[in-house]
Protein backbone atom coordinates (compact mmCIF):
# COMPACT_ATOMS: atom_id res chain seq x y z
CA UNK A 1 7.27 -17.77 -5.96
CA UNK A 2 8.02 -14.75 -3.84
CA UNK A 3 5.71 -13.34 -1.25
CA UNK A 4 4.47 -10.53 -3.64
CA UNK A 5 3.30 -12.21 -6.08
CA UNK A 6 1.57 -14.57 -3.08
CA UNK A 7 -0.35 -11.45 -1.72
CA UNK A 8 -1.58 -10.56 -5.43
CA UNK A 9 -2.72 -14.46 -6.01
CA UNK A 10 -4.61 -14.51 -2.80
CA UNK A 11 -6.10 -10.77 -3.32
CA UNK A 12 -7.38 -11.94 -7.17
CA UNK A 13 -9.00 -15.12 -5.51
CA UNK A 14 -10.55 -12.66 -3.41
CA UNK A 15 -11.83 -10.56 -6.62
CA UNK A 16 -13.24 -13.76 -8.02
CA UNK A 17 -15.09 -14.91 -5.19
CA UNK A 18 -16.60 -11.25 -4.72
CA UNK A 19 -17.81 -11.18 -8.57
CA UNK A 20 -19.22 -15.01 -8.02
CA UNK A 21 -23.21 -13.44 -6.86
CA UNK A 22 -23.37 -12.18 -9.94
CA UNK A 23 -22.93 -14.45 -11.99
CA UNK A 24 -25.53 -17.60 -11.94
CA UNK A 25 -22.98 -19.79 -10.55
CA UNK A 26 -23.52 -18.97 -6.80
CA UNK A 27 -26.08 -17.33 -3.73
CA UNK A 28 -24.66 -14.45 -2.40
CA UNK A 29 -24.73 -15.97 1.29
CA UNK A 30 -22.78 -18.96 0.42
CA UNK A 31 -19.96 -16.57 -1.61
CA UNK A 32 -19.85 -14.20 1.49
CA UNK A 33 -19.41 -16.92 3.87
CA UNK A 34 -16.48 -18.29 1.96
CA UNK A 35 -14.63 -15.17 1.54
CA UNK A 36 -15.30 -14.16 4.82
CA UNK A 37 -13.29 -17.67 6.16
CA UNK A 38 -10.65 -16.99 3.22
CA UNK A 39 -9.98 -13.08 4.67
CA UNK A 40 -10.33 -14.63 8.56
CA UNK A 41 -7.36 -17.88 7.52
CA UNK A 42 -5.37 -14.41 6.12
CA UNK A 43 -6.19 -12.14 9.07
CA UNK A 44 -5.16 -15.00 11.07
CA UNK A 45 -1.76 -16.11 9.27
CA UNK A 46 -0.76 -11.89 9.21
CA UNK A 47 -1.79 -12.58 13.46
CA UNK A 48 0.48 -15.18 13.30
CA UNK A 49 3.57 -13.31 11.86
CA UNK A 50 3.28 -10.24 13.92
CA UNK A 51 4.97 -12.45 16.97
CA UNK A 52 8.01 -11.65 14.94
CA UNK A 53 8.16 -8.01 14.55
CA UNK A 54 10.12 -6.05 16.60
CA UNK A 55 8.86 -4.64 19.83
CA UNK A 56 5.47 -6.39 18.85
CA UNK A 57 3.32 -7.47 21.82
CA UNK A 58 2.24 -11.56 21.14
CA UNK A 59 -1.05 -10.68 22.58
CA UNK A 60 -1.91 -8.65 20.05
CA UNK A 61 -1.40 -11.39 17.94
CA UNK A 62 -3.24 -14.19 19.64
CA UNK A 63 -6.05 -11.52 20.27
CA UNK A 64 -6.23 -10.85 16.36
CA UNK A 65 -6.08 -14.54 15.77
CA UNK A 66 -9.17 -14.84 18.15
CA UNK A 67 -10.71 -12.47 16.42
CA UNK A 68 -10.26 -13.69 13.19
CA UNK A 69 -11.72 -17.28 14.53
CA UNK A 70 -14.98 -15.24 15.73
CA UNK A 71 -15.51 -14.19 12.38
CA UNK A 72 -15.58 -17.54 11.32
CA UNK A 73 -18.15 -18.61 13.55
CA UNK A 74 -20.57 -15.75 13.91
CA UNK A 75 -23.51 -16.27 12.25
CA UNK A 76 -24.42 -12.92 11.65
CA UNK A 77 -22.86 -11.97 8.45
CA UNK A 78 -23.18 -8.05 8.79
CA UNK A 79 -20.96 -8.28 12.32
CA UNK A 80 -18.41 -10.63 10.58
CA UNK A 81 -18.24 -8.37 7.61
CA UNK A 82 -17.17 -6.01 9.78
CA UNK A 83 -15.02 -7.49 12.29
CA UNK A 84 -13.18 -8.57 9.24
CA UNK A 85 -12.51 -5.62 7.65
CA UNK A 86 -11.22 -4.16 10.96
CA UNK A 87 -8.94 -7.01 11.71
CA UNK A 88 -7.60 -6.36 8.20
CA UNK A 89 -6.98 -3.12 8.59
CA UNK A 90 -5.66 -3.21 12.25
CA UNK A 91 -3.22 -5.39 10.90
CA UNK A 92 -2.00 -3.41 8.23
CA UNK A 93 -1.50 -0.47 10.83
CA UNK A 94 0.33 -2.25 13.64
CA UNK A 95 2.68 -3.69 10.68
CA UNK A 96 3.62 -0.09 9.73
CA UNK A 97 4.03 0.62 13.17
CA UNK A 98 5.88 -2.32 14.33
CA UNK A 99 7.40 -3.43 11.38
CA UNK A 100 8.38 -0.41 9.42
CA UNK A 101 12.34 -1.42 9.51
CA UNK A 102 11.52 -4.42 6.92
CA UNK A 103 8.71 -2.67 5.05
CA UNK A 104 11.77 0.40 4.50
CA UNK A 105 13.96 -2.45 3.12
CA UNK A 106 11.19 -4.37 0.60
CA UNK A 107 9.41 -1.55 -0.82
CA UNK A 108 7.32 -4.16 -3.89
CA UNK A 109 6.05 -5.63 -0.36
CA UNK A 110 4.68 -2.74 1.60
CA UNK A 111 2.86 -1.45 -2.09
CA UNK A 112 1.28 -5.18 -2.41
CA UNK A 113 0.49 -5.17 1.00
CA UNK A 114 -1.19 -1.77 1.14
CA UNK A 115 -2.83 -2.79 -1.85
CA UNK A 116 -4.29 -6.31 -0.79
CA UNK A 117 -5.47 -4.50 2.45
CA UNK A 118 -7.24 -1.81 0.50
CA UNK A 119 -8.78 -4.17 -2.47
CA UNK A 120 -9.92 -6.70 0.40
CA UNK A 121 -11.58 -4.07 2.49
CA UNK A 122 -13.10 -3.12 -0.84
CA UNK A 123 -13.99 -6.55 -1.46
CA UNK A 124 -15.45 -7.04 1.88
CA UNK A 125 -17.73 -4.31 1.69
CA UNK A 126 -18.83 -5.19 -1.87
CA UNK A 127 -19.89 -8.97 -0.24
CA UNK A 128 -21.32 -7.42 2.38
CA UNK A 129 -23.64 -4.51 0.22
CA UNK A 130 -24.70 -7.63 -2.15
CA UNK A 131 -26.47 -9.53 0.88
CA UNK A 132 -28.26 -6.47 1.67
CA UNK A 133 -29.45 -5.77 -1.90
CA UNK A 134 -28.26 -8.46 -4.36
CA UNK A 135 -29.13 -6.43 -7.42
């Protein structure tokens, strides 16, 4: 299994736990929490990679990482929501900025990429709007 087709199989179990609150299968805290650790494991692992990019700075990475952990363990889910979203995001940016010489070469990874940043951002802010009004 490539990497692709790894970013679209963690981006669908990403759908599914969104759509979970409304069905009768789950509370919407208990489906935010888990996705919220799912994106913050990701955020982390992409953290973790960015030590190899070129010219990349390893404190960024261990600082995203950290971040990432904090989202895990704040209790507040609004902050998490959107610490995780930003992490997600930052990441995406500094890996066009840092790691544009191997996104040139595999263009099917920087379109699955862009899109699993996007639909997870969505999917973030979907969780988060459902704890605030679940209806």
């Amino acid at each position: 299994m490539n990497h692709t087709n790894l970013i679209y199989s963690a981006m669908a179990v990403c759908v599914v736990i969104t759509a979970l609150p409304w069905l009768p299968l789950i509370e919407p805290e208990y489906a935010a929490k888990f996705l919220m650790n799912l994106v913050a494991i990701i955020c982390a692992f992409l953290a973790g990679i960015s030590w190899s990019w070129h010219n990349s700075n390893p404190i960024i990475g261990i600082a995203l990482s950290f971040l990432a952990f904090l989202v895990i363990v704040i209790n507040n889910f609004f902050i998490a929501h959107l610490m995780g979203a930003f992490i997600l995001n930052c990441i995406w940016w500094l890996e066009k900025k840092y790691n544009a010489k191997f996104l040139e070469q595999d263009s099917r990874y920087k379109k699955a990429r862009e899109i699993a940043t996007y639909v997870l951002t969505i999917c973030i802010l979907i969780s988060g709007a459902s704890l605030l009004n679940p209806y």
